[in-house]
N, C-alpha and C. Protein backbone atom coordinates (compact mmCIF):
# COMPACT_ATOMS: atom_id res chain seq x y z
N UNK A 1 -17.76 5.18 11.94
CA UNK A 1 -17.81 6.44 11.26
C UNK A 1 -16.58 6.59 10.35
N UNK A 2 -16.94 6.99 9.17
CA UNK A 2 -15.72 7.24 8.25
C UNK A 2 -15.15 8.33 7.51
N UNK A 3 -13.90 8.79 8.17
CA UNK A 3 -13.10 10.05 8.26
C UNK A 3 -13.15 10.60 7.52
N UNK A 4 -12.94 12.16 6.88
CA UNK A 4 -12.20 12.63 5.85
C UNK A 4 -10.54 12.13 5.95
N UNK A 5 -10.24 12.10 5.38
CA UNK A 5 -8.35 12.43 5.82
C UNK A 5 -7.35 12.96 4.37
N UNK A 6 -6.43 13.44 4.85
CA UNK A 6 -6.11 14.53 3.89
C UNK A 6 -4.80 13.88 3.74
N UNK A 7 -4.82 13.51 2.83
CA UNK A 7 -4.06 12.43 1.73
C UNK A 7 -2.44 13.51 1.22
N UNK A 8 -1.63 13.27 0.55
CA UNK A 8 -0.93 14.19 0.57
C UNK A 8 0.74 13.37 0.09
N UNK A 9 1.19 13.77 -0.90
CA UNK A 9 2.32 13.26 -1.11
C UNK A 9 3.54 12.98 -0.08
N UNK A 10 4.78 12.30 0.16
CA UNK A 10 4.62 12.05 1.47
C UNK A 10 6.22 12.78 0.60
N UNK A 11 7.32 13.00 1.88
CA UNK A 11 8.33 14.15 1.75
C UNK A 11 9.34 13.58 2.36
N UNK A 12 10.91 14.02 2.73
CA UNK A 12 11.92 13.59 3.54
C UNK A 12 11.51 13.00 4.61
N UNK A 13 11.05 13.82 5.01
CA UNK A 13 10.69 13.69 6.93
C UNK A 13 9.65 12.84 7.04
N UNK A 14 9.17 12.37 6.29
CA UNK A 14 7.86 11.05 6.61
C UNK A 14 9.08 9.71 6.34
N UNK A 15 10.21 9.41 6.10
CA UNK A 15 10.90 8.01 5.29
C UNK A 15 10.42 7.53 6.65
N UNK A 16 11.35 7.84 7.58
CA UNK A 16 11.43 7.10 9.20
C UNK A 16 10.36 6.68 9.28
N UNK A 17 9.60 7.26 9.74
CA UNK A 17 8.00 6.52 9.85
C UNK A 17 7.29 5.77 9.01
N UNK A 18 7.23 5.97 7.99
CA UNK A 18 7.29 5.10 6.80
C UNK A 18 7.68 3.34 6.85
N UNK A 19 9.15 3.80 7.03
CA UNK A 19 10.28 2.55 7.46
C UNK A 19 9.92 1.63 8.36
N UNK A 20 9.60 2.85 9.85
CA UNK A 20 9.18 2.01 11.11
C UNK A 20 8.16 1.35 10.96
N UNK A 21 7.06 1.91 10.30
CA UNK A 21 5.62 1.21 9.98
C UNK A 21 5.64 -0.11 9.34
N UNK A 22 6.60 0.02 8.17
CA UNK A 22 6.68 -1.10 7.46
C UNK A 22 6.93 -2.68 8.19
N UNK A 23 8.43 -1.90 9.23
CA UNK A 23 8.56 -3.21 9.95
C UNK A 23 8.04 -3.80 10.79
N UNK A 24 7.12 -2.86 11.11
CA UNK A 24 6.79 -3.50 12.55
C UNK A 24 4.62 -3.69 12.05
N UNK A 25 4.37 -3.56 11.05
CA UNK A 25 3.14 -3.22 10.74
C UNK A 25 2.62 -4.36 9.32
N UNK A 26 4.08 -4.10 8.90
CA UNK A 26 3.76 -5.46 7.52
C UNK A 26 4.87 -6.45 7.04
N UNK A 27 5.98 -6.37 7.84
CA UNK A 27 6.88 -7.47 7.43
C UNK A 27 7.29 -8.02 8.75
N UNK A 28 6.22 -7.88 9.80
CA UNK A 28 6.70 -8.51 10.88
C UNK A 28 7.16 -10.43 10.74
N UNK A 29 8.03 -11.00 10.90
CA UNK A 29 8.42 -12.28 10.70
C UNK A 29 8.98 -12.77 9.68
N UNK A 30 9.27 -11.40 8.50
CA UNK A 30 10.12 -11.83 7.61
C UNK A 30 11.43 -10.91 7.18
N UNK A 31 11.61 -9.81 8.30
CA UNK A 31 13.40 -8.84 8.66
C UNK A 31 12.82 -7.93 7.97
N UNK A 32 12.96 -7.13 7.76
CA UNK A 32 13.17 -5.90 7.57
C UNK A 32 13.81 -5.65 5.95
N UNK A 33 12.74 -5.56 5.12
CA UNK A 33 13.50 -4.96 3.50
C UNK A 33 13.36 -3.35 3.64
N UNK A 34 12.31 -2.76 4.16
CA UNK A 34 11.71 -1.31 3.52
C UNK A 34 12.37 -0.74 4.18
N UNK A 35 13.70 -0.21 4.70
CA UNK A 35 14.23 0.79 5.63
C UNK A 35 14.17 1.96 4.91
N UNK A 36 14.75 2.70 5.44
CA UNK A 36 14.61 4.16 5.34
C UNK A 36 15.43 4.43 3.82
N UNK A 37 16.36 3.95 3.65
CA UNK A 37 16.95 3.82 2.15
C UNK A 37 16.16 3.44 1.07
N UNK A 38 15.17 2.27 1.48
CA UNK A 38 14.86 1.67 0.46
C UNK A 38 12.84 2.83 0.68
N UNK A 39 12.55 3.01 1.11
CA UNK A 39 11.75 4.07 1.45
C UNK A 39 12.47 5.55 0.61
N UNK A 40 13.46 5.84 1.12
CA UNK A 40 13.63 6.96 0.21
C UNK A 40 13.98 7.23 -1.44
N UNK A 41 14.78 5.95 -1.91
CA UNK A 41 14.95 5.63 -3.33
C UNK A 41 13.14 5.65 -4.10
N UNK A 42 12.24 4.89 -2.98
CA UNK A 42 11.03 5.13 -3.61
C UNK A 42 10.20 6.66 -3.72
N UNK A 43 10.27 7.21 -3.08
CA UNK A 43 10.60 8.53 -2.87
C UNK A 43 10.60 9.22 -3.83
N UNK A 44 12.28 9.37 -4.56
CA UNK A 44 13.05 9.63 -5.47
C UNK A 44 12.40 9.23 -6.85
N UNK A 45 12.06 8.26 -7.04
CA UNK A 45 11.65 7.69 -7.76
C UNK A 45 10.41 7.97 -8.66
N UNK A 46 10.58 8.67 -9.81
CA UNK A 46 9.61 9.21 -10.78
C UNK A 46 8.33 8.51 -11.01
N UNK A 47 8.49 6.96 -11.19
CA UNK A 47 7.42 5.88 -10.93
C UNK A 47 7.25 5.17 -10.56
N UNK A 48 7.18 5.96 -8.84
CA UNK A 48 6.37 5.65 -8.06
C UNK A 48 5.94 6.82 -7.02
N UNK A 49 4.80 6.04 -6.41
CA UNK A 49 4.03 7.25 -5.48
C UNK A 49 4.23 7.23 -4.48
N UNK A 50 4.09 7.99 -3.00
CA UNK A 50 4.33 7.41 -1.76
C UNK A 50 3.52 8.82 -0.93
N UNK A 51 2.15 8.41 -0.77
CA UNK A 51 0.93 8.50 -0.20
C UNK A 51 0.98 8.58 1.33
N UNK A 52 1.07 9.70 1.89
CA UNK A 52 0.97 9.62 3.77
C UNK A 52 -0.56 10.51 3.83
N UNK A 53 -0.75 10.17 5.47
CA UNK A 53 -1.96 10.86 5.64
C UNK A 53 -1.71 10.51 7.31
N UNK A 54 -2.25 12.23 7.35
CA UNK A 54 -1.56 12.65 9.08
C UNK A 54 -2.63 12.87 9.96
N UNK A 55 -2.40 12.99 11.07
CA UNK A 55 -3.79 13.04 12.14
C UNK A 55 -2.72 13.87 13.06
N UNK A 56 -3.16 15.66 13.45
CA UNK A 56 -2.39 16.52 14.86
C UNK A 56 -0.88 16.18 14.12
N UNK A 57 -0.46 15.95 13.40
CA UNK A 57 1.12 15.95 13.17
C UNK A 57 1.84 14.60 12.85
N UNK A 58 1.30 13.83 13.19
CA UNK A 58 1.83 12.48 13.17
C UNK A 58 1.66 11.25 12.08
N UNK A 59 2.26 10.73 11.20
CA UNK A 59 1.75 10.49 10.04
C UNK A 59 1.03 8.83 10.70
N UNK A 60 0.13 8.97 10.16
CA UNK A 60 -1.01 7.43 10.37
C UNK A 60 -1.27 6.12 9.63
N UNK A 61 -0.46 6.87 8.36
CA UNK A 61 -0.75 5.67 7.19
C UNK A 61 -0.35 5.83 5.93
N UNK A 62 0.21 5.29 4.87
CA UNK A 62 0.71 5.53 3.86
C UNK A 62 0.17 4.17 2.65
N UNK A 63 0.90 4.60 1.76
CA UNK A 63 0.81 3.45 0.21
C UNK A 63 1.87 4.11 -0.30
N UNK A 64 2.48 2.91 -0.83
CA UNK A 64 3.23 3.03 -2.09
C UNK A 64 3.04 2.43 -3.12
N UNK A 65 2.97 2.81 -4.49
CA UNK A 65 2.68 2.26 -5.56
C UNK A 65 3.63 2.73 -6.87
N UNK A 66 3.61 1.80 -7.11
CA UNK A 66 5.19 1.76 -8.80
C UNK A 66 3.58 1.59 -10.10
N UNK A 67 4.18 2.72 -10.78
CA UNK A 67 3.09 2.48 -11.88
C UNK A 67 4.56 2.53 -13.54
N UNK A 68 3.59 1.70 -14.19
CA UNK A 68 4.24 1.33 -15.53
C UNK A 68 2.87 2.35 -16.35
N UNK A 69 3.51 1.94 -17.51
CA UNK A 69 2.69 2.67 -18.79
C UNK A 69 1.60 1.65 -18.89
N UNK A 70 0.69 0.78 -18.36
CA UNK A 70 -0.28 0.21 -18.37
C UNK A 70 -1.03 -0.44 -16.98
N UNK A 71 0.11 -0.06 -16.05
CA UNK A 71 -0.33 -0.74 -14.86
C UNK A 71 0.04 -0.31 -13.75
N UNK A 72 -0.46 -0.29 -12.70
CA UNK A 72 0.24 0.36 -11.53
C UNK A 72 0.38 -0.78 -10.39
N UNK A 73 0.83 -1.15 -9.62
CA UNK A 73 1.23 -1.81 -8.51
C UNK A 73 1.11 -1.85 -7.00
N UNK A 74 0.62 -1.25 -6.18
CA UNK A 74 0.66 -1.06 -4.64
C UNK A 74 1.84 -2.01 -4.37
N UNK A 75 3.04 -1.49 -3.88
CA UNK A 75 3.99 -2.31 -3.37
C UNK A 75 3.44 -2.23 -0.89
N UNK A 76 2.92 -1.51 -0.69
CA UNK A 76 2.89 -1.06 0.41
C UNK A 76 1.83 -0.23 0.48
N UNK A 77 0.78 -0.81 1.70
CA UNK A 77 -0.21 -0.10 2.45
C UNK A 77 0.02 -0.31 3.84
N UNK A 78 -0.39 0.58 5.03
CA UNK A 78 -0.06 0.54 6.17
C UNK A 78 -1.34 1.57 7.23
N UNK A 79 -1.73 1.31 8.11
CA UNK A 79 -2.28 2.19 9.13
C UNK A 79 -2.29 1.86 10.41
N UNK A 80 -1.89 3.02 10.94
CA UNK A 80 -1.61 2.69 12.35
C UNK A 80 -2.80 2.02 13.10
N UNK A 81 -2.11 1.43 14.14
CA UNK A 81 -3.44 0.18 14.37
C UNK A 81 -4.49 1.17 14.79
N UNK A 82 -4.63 1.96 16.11
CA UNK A 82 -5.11 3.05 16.62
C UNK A 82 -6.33 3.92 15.44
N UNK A 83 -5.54 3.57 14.07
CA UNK A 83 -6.62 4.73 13.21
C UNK A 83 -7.31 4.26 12.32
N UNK A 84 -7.05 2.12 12.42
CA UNK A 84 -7.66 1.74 11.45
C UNK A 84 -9.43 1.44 11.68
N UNK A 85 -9.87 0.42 10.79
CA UNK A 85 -11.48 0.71 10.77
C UNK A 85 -12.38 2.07 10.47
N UNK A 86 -11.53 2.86 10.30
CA UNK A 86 -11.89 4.34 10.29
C UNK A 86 -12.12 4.78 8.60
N UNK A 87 -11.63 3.87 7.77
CA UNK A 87 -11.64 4.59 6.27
C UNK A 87 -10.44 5.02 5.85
N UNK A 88 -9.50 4.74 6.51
CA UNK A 88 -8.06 5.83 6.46
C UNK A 88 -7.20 4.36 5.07
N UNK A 89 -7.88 3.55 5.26
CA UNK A 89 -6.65 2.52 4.53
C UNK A 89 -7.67 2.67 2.87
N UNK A 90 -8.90 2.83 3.11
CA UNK A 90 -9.64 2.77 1.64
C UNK A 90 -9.57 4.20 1.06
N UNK A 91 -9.01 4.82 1.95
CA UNK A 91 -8.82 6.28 1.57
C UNK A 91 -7.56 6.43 0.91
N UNK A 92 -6.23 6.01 1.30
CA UNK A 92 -5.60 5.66 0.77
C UNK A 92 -5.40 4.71 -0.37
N UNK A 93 -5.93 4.06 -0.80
CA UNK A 93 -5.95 2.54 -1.46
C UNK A 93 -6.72 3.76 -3.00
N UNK A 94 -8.06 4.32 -2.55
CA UNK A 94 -9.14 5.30 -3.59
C UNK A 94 -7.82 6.35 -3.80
N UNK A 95 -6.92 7.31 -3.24
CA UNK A 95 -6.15 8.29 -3.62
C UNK A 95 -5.55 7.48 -4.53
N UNK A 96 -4.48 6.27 -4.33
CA UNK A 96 -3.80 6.11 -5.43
C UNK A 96 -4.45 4.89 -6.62
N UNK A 97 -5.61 5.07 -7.10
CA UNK A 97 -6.52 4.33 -7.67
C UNK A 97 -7.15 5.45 -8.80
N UNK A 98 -6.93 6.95 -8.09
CA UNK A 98 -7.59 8.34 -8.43
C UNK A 98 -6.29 8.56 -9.59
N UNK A 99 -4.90 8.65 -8.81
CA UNK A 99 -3.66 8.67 -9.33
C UNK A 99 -3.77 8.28 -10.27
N UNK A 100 -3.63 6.58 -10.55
CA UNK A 100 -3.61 5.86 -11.81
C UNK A 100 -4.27 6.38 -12.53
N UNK A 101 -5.47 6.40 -12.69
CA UNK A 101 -6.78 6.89 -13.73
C UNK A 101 -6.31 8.19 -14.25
N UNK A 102 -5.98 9.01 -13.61
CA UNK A 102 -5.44 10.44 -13.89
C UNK A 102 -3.96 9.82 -15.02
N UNK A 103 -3.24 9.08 -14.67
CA UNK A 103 -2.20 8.32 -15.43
C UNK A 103 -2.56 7.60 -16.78
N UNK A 104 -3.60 7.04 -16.91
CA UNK A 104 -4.11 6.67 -18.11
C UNK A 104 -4.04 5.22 -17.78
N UNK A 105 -4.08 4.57 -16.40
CA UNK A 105 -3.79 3.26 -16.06
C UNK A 105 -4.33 2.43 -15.53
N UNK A 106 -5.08 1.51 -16.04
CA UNK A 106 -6.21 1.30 -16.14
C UNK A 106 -6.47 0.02 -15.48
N UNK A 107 -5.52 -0.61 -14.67
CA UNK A 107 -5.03 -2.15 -13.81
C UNK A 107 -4.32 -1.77 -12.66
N UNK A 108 -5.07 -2.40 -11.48
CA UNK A 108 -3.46 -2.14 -10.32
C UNK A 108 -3.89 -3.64 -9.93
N UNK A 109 -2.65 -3.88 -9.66
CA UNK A 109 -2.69 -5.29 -8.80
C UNK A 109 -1.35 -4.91 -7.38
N UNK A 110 -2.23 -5.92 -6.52
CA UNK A 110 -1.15 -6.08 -5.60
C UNK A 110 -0.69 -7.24 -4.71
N UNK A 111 -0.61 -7.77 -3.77
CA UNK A 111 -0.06 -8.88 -3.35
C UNK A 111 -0.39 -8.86 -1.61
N UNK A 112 -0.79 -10.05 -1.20
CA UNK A 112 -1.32 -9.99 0.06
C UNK A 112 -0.48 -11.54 0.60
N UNK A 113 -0.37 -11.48 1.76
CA UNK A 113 0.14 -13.13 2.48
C UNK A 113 -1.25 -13.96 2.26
N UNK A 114 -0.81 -15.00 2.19
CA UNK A 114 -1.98 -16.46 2.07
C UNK A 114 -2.74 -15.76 3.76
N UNK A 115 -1.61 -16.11 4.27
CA UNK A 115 -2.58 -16.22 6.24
C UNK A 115 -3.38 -14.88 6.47
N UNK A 116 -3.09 -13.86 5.57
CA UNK A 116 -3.72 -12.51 6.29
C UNK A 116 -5.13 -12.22 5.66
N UNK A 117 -5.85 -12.95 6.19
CA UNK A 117 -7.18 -13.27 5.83
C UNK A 117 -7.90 -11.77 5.99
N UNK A 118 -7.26 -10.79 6.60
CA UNK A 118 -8.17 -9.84 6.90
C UNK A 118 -8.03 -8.88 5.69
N UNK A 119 -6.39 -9.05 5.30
CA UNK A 119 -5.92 -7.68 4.29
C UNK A 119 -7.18 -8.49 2.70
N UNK A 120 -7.00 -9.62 2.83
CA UNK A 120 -7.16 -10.16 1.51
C UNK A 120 -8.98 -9.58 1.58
N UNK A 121 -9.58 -9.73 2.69
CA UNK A 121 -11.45 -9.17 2.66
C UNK A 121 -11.10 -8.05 2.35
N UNK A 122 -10.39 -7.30 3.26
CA UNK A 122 -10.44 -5.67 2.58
C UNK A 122 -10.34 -5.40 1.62
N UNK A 123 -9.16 -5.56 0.80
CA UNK A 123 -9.05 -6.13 -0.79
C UNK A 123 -10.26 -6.25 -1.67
N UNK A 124 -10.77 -7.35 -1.34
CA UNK A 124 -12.01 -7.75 -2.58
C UNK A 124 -13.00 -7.16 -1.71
N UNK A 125 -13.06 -6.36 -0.68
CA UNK A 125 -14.39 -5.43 -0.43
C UNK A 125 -14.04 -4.23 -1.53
N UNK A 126 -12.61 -3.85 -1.87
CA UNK A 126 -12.49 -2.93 -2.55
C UNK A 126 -12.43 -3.19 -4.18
N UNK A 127 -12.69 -4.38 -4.52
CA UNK A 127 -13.43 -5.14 -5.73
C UNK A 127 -11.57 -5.53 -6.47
N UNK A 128 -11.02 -6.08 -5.57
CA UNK A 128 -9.58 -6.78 -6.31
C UNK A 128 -10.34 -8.17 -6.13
N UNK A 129 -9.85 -8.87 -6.88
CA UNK A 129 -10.20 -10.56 -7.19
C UNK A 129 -8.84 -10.96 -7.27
N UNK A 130 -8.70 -11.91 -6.77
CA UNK A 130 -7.49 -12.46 -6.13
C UNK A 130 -7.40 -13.84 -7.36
N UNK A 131 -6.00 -14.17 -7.91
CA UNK A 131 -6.02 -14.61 -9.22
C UNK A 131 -5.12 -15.11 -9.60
N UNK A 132 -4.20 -15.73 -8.54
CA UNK A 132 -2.66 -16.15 -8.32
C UNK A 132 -2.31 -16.72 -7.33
N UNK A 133 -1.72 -18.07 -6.93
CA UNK A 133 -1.52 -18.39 -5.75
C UNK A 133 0.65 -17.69 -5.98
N UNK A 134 1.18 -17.27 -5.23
CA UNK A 134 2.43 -17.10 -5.34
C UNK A 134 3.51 -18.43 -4.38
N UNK A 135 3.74 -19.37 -4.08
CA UNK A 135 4.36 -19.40 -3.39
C UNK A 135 5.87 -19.69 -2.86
N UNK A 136 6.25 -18.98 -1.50
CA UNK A 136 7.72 -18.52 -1.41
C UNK A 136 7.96 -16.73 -1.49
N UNK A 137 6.57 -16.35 -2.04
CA UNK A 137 6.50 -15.23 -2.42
C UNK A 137 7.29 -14.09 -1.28
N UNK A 138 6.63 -14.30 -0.43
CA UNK A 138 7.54 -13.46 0.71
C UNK A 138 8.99 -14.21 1.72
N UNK A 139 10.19 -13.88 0.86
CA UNK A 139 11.22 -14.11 0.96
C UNK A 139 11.54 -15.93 1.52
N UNK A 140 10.69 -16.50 0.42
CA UNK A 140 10.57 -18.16 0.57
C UNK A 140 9.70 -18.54 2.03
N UNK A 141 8.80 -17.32 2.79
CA UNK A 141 8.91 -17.84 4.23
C UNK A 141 7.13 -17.95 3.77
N UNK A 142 6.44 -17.33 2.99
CA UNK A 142 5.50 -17.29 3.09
C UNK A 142 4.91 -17.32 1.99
N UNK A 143 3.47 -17.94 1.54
CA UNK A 143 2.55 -17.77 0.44
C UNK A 143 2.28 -16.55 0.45
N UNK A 144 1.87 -15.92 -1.11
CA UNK A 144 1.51 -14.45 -1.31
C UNK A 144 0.07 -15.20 -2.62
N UNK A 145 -0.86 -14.14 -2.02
CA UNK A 145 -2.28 -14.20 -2.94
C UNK A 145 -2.01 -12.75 -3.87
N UNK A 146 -1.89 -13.12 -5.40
CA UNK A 146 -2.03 -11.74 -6.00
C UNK A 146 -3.45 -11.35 -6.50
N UNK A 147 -3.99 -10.26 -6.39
CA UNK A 147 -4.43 -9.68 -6.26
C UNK A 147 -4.77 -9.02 -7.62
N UNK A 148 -5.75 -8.44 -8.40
CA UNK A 148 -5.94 -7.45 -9.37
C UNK A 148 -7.52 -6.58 -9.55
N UNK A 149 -7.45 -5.85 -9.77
CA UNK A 149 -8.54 -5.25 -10.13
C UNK A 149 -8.37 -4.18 -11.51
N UNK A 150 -9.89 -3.96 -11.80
CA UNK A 150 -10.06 -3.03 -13.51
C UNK A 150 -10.50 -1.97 -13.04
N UNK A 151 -9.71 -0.75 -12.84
CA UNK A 151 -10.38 0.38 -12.55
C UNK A 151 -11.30 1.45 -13.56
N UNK A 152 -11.15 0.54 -14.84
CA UNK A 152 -12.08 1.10 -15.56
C UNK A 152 -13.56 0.81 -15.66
N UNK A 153 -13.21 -0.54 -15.14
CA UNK A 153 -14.56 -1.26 -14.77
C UNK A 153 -16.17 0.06 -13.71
């Protein structure tokens, strides 16, 4: 069954969780870049977005995305394990896809590990075509598949 969930710019008090998610949810085996600093500079940051979505109080899942004057980026998607399969990550992924278009931006690409065979289906279920081998991409330890899609398409 697939949720509503109420999407929502994300604020001070979401960095921590944010942070924690990151490490322990998408950079497990390669240390820790996204801390709470580098979470809040994105934040701060005029271009870029940073997308939470809460369940009873507790934030469940986020995106971040850096957009240019032609393109936007997903640097970071995340959902708590507990809330995924539910729609909560394509819900996120469609909010900042909604963003861009509203931006005049008409490309997002993003970047997935070679081994994470699952992020990369979700991906091209959500019509990215994968179009780059990267490798070293994640801090020399790992292959990265990039990713793009035409949202004008």
């Amino acid at each position: 069954m697939i949720r509503h969930y109420d999407i929502r710019l994300a604020c001070a008090r979401d960095v921590r969780r944010i942070a924690l998610m990151s490490k322990n949810l998408i950079e497990t085996g390669l240390g820790w870049s996204w801390t709470d600093h580098r979470v809040m500079a994105s934040l701060q940051d005029r271009a870029t977005n940073v997308a939470v979505a809460h369940d009873g109080g507790r934030l469940i899942g986020f995106c971040i995305a850096k957009f240019r004057a032609e393109e936007g980026h997903i640097l970071l998607l995340a959902v708590d394990e507990a809330h995924r399969r539910q729609g909560l990550g394509t819900a996120l992924v469609r909010w900042m896809e909604k963003t861009a278009l509203v931006a005049g931006i008409g490309i997002m690409y993003l970047e997935a590990r070679l081994t994470n065979a699952g992020a990369r289906k979700f991906y091209e279920a959500l019509g990215y075509r994968e179009f780059k081998l990267e490798r070293g991409r994640y801090r020399g330890i790992e292959t990265g598949v990039r990713l793009g899609k035409d949202l004008w398409a």
